[in-house]
PDB file of N, CA and C in Angstrom:
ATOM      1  N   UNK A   1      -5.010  48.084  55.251  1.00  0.00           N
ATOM      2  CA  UNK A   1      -4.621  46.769  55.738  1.00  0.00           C
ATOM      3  C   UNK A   1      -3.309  46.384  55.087  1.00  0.00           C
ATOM      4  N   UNK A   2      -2.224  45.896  55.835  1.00  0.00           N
ATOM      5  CA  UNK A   2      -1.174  45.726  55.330  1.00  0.00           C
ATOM      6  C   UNK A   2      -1.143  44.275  54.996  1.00  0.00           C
ATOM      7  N   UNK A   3      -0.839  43.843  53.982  1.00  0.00           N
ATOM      8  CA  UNK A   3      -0.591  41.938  53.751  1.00  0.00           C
ATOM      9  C   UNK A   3       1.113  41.693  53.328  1.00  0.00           C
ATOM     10  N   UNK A   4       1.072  40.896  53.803  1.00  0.00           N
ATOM     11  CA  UNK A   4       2.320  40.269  53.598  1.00  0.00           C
ATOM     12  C   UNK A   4       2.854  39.601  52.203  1.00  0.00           C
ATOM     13  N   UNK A   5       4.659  39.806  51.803  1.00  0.00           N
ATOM     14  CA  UNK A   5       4.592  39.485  50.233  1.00  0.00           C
ATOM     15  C   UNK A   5       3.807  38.742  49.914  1.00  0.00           C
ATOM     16  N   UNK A   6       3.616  38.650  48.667  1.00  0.00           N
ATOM     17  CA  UNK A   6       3.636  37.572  48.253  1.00  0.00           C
ATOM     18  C   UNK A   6       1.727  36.612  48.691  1.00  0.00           C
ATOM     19  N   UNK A   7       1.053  36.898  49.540  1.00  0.00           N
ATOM     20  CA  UNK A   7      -0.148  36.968  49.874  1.00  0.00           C
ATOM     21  C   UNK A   7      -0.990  37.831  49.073  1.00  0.00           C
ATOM     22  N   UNK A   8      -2.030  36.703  48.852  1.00  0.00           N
ATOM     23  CA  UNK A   8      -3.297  37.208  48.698  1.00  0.00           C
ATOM     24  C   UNK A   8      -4.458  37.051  49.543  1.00  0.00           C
ATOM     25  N   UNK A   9      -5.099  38.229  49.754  1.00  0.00           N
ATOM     26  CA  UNK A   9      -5.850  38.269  51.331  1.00  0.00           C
ATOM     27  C   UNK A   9      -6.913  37.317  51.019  1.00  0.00           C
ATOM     28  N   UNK A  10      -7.571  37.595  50.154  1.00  0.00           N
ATOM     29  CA  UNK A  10      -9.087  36.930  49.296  1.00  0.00           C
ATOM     30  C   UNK A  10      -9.169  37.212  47.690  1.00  0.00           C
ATOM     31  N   UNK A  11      -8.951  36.173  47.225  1.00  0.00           N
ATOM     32  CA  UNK A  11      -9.009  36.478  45.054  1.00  0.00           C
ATOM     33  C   UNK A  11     -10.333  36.268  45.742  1.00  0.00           C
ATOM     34  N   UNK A  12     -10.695  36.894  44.543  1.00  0.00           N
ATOM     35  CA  UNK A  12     -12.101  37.512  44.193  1.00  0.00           C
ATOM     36  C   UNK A  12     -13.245  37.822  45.105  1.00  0.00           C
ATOM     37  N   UNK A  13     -12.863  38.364  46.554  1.00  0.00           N
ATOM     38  CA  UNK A  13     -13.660  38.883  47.585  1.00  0.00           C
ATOM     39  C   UNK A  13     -12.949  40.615  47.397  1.00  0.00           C
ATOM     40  N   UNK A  14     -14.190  41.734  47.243  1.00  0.00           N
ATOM     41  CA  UNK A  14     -13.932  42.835  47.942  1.00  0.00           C
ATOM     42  C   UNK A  14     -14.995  43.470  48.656  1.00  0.00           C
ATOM     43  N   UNK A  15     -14.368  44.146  49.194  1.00  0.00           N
ATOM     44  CA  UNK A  15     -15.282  44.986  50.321  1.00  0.00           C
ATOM     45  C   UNK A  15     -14.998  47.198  49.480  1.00  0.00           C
ATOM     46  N   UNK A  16     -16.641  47.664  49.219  1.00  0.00           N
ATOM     47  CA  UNK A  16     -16.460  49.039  48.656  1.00  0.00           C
ATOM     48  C   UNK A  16     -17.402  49.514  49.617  1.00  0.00           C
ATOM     49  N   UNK A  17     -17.314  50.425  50.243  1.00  0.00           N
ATOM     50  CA  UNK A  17     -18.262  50.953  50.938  1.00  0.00           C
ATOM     51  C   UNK A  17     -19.679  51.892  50.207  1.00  0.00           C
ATOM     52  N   UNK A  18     -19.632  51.960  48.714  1.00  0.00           N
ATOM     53  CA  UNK A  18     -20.349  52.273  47.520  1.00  0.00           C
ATOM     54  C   UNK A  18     -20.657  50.937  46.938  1.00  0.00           C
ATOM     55  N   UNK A  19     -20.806  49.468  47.623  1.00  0.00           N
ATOM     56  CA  UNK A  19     -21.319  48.414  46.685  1.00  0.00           C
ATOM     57  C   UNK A  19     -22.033  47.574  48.163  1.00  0.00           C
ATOM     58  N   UNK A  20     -22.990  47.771  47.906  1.00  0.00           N
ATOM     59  CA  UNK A  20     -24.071  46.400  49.378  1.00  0.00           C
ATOM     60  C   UNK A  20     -23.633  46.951  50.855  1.00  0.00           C
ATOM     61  N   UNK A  21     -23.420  48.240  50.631  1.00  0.00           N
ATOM     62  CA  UNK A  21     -23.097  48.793  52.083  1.00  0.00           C
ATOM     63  C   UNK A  21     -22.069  48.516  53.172  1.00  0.00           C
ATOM     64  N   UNK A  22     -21.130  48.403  51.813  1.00  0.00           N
ATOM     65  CA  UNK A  22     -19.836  47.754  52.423  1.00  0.00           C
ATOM     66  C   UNK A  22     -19.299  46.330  52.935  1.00  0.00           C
ATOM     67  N   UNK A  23     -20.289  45.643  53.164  1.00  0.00           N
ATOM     68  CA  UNK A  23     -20.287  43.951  52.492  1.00  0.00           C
ATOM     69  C   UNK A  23     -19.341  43.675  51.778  1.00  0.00           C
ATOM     70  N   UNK A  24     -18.790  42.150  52.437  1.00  0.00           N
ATOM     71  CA  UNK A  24     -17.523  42.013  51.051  1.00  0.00           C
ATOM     72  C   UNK A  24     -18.864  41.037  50.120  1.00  0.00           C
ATOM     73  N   UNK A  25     -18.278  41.667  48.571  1.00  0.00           N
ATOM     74  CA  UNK A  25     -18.865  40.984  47.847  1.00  0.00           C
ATOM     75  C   UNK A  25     -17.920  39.974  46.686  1.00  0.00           C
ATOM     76  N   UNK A  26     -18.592  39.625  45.873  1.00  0.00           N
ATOM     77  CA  UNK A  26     -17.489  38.794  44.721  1.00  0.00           C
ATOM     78  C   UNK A  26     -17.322  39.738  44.139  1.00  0.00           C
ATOM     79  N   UNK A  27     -16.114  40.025  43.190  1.00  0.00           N
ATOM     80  CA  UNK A  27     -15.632  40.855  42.638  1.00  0.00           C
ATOM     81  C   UNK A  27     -16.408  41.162  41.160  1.00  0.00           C
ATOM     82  N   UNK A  28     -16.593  42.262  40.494  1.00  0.00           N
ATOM     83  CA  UNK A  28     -17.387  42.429  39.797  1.00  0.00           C
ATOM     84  C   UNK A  28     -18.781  42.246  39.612  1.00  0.00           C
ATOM     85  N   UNK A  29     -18.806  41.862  40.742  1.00  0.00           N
ATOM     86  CA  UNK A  29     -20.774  41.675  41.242  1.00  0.00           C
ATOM     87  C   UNK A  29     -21.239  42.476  41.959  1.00  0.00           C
ATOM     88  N   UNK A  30     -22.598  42.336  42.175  1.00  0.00           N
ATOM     89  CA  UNK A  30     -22.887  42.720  44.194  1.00  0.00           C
ATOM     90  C   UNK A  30     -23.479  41.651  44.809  1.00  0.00           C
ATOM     91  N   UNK A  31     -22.935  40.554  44.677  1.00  0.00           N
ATOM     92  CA  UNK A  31     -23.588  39.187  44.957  1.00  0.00           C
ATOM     93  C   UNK A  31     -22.324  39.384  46.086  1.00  0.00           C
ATOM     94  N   UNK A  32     -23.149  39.172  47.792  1.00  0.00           N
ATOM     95  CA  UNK A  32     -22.399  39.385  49.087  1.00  0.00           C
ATOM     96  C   UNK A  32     -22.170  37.543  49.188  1.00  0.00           C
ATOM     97  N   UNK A  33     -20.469  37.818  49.888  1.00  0.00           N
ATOM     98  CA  UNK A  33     -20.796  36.232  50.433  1.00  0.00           C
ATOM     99  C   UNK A  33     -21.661  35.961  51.966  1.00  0.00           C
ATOM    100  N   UNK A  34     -22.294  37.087  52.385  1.00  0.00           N
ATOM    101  CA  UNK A  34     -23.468  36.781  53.472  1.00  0.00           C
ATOM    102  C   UNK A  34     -24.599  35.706  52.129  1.00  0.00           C
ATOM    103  N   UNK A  35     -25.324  36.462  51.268  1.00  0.00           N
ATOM    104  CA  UNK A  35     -25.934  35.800  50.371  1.00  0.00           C
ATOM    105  C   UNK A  35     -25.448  34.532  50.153  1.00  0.00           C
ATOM    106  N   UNK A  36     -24.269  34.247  49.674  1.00  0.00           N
ATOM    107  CA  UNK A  36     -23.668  32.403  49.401  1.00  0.00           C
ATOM    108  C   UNK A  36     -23.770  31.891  50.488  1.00  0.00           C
ATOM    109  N   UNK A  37     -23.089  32.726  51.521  1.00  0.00           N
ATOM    110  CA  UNK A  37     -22.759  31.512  52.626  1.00  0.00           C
ATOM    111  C   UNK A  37     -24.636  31.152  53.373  1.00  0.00           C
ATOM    112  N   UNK A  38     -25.858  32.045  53.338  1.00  0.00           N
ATOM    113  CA  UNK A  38     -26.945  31.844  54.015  1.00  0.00           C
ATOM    114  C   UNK A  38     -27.640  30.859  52.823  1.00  0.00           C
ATOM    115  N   UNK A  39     -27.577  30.860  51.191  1.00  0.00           N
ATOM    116  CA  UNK A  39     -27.703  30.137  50.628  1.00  0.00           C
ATOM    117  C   UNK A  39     -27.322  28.414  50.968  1.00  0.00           C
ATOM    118  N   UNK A  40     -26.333  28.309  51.008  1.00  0.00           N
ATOM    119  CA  UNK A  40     -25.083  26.700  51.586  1.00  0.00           C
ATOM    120  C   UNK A  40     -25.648  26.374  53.050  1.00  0.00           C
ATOM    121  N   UNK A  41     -25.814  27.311  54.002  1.00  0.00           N
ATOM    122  CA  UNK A  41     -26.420  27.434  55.345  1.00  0.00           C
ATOM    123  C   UNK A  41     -27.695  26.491  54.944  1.00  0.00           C
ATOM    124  N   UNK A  42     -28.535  27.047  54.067  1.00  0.00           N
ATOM    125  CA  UNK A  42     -29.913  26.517  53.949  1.00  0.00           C
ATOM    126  C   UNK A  42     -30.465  25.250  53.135  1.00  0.00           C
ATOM    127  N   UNK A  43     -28.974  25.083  53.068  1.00  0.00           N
ATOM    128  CA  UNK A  43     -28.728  23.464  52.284  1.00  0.00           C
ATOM    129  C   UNK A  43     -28.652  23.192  50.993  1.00  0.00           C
ATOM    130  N   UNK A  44     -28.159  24.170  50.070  1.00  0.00           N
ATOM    131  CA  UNK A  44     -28.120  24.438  48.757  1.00  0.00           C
ATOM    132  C   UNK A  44     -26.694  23.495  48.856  1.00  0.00           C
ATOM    133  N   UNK A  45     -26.030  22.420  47.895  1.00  0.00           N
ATOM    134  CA  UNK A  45     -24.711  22.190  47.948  1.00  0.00           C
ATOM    135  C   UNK A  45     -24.160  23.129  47.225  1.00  0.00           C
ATOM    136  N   UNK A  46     -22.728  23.236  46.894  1.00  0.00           N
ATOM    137  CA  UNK A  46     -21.895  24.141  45.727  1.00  0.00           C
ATOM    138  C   UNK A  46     -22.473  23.857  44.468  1.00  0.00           C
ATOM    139  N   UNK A  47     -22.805  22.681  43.903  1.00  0.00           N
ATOM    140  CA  UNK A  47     -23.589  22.735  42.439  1.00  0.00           C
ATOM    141  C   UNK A  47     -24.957  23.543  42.236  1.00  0.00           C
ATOM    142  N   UNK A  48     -25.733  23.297  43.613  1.00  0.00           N
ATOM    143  CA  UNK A  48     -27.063  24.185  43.340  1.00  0.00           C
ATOM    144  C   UNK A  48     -26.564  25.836  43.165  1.00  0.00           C
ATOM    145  N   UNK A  49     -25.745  26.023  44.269  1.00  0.00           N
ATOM    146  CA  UNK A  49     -25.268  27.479  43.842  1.00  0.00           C
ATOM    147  C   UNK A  49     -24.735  27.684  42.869  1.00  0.00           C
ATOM    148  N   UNK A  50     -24.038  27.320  42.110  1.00  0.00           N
ATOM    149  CA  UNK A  50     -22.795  27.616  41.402  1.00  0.00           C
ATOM    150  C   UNK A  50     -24.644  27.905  39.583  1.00  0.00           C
ATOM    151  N   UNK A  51     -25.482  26.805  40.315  1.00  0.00           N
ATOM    152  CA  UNK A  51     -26.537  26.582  39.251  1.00  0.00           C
ATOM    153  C   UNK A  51     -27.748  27.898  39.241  1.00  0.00           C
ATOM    154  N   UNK A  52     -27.756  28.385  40.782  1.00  0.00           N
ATOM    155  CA  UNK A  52     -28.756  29.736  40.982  1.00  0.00           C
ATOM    156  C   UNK A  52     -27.975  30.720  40.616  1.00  0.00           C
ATOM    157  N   UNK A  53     -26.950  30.869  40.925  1.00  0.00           N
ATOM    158  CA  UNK A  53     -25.778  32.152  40.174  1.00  0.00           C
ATOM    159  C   UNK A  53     -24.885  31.628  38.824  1.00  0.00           C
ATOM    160  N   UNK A  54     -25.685  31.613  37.595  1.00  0.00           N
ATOM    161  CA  UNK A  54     -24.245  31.113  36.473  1.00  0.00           C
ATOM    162  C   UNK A  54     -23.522  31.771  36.512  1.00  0.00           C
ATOM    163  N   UNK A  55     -23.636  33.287  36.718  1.00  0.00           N
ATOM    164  CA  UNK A  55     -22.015  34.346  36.209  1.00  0.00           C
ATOM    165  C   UNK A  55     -21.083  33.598  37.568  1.00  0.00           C
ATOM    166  N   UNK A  56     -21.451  33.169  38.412  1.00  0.00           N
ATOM    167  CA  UNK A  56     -20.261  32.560  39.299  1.00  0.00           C
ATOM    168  C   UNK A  56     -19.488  31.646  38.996  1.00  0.00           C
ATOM    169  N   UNK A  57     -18.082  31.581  39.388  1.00  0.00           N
ATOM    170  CA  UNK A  57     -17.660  30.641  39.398  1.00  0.00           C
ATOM    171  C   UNK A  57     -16.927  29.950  40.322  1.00  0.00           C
ATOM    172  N   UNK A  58     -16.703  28.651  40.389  1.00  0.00           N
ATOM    173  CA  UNK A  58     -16.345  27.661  41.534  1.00  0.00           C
ATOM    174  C   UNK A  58     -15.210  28.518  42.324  1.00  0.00           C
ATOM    175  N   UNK A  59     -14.194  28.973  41.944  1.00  0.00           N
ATOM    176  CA  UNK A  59     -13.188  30.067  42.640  1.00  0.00           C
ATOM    177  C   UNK A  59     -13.886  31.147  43.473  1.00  0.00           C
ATOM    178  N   UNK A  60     -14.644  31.913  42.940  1.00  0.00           N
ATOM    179  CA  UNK A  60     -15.295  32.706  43.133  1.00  0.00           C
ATOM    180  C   UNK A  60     -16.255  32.331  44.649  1.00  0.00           C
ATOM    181  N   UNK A  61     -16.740  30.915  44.500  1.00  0.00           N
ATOM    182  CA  UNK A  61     -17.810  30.549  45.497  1.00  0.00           C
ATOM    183  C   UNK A  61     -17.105  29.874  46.459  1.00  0.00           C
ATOM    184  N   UNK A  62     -16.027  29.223  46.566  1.00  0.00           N
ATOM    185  CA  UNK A  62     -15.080  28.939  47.075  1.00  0.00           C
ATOM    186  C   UNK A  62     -14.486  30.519  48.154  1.00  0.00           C
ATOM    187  N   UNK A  63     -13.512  30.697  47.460  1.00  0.00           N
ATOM    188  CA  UNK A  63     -13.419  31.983  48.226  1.00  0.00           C
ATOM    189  C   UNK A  63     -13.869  32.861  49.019  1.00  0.00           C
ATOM    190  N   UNK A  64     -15.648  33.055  48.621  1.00  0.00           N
ATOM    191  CA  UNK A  64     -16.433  33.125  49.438  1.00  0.00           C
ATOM    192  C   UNK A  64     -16.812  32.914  50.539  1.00  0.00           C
ATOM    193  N   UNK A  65     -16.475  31.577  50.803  1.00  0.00           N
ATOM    194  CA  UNK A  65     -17.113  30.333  51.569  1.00  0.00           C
ATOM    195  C   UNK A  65     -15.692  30.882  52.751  1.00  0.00           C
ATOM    196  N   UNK A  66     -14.402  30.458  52.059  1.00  0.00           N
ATOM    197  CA  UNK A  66     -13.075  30.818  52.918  1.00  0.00           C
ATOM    198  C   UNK A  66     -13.535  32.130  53.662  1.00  0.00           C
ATOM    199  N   UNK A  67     -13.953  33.075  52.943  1.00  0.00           N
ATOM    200  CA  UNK A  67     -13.817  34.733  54.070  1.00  0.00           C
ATOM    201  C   UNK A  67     -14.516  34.316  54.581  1.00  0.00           C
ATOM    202  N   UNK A  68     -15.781  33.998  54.750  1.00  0.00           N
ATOM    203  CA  UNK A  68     -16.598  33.452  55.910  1.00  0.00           C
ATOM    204  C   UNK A  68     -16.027  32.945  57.024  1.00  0.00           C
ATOM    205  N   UNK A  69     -15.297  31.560  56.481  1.00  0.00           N
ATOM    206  CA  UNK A  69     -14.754  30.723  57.641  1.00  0.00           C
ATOM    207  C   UNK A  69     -13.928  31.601  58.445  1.00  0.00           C
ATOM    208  N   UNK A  70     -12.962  32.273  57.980  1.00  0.00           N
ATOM    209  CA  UNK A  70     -11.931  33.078  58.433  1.00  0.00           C
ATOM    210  C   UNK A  70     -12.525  34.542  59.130  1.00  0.00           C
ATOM    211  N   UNK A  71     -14.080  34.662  58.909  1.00  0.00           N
ATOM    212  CA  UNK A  71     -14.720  35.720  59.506  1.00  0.00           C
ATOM    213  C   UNK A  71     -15.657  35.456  60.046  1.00  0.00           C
ATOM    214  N   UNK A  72     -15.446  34.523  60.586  1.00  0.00           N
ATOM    215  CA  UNK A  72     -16.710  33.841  61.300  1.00  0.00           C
ATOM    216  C   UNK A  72     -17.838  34.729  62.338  1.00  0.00           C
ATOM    217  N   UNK A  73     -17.471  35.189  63.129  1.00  0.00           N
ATOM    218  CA  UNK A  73     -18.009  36.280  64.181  1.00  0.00           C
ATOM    219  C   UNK A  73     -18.473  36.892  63.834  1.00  0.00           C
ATOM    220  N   UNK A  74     -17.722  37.781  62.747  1.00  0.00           N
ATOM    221  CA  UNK A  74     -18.071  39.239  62.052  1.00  0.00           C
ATOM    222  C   UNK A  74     -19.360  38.616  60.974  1.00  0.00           C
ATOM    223  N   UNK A  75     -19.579  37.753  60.554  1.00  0.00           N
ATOM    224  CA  UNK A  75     -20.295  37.082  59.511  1.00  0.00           C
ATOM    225  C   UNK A  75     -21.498  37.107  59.594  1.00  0.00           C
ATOM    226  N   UNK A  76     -21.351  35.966  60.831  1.00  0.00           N
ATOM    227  CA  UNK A  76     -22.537  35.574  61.986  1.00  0.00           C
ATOM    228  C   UNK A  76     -23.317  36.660  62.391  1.00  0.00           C
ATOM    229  N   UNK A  77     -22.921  37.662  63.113  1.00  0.00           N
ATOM    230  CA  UNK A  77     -23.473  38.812  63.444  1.00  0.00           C
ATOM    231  C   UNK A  77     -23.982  39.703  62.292  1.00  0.00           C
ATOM    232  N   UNK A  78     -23.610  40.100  61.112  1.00  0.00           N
ATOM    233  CA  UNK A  78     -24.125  40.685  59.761  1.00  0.00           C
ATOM    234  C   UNK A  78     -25.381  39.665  59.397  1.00  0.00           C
ATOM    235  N   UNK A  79     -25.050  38.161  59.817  1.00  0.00           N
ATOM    236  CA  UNK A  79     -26.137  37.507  58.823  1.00  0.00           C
ATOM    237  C   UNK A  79     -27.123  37.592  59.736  1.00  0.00           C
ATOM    238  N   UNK A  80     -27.171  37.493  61.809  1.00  0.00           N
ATOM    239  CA  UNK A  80     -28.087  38.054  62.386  1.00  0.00           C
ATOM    240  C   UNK A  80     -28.953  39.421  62.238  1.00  0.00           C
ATOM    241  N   UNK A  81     -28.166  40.227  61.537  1.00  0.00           N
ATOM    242  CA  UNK A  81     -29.003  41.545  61.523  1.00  0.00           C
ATOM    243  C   UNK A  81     -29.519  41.697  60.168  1.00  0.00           C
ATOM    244  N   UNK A  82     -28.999  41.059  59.489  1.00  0.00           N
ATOM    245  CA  UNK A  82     -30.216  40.810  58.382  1.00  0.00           C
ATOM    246  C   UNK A  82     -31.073  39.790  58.710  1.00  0.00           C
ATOM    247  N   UNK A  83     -31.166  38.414  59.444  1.00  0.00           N
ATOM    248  CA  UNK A  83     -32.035  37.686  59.820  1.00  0.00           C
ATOM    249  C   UNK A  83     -33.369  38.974  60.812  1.00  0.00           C
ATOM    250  N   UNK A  84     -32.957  39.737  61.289  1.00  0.00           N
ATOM    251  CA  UNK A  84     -33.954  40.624  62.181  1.00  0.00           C
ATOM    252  C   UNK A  84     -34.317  41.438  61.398  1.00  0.00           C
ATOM    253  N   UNK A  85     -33.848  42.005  60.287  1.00  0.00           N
ATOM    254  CA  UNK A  85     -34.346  43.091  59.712  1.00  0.00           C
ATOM    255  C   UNK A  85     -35.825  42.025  58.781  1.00  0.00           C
ATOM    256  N   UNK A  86     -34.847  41.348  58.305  1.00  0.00           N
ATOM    257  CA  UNK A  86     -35.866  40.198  57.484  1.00  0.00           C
ATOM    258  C   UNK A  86     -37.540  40.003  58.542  1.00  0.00           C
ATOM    259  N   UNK A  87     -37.132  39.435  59.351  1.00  0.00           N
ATOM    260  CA  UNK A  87     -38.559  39.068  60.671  1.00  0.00           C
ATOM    261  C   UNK A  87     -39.241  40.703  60.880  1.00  0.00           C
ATOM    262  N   UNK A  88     -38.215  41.526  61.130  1.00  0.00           N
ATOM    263  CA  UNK A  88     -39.064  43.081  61.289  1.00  0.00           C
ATOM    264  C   UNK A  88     -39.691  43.082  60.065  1.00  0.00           C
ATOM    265  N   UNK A  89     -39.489  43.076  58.975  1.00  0.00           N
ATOM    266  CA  UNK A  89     -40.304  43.428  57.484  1.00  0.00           C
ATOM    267  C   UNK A  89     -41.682  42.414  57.465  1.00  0.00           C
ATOM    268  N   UNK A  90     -41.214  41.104  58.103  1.00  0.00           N
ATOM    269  CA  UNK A  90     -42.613  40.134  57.689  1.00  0.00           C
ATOM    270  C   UNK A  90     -43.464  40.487  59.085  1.00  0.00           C
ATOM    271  N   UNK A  91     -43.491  40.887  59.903  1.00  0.00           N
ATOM    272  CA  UNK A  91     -44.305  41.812  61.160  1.00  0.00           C
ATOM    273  C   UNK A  91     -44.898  42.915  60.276  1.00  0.00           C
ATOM    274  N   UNK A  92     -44.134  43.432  60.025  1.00  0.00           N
ATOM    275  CA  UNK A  92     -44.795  45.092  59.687  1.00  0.00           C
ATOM    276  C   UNK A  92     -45.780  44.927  58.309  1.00  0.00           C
ATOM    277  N   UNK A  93     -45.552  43.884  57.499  1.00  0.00           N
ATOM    278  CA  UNK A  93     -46.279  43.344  56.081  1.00  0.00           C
ATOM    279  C   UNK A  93     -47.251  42.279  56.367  1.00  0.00           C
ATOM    280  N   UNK A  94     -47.149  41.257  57.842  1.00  0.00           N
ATOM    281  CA  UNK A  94     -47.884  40.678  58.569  1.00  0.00           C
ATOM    282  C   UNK A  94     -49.588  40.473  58.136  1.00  0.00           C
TER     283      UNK A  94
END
């Protein structure tokens, strides 16, 4: 991916295809921002999170939140197929 000077694509978002299956995650974690953003989704504000994850920090959860917005589609659809994998597991454990 090429970025432009002087740009930074996402501080503290990466994507390893050896960390959460290629998920962008926070950097030095494997905490995915699918995980933050379905957390905030489910009505957690930024203090409850920032309070269920201490090694996080407000930059960190922030940023998060941004690749989301800015990946909206691609997001949505990852957090659907874990929403189905999730419902397939409570069927089959049923």
């Amino acid at each position: 991916m090429s970025v432009a000077a002087g740009r930074v694509p996402y501080p503290h978002i990466v994507q390893d295809a050896s960390v959460s299956g290629g998920q962008p995650v926070v950097e030095r974690t494997r905490l995915s921002v699918a995980t933050l953003v379905r957390a905030h989704q489910l009505g957690m504000d930024l203090d409850e999170i920032l309070v269920q994850y201490p090694g996080l920090t407000a930059a960190e959860l922030h940023a998060a939140l941004l690749y989301y917005l800015d990946h909206k589609a691609d997001m949505d659809r990852l957090l659907e197929v874990a929403d189905s994998a999730l419902a397939g597991a409570e069927v089959v454990r049923g």
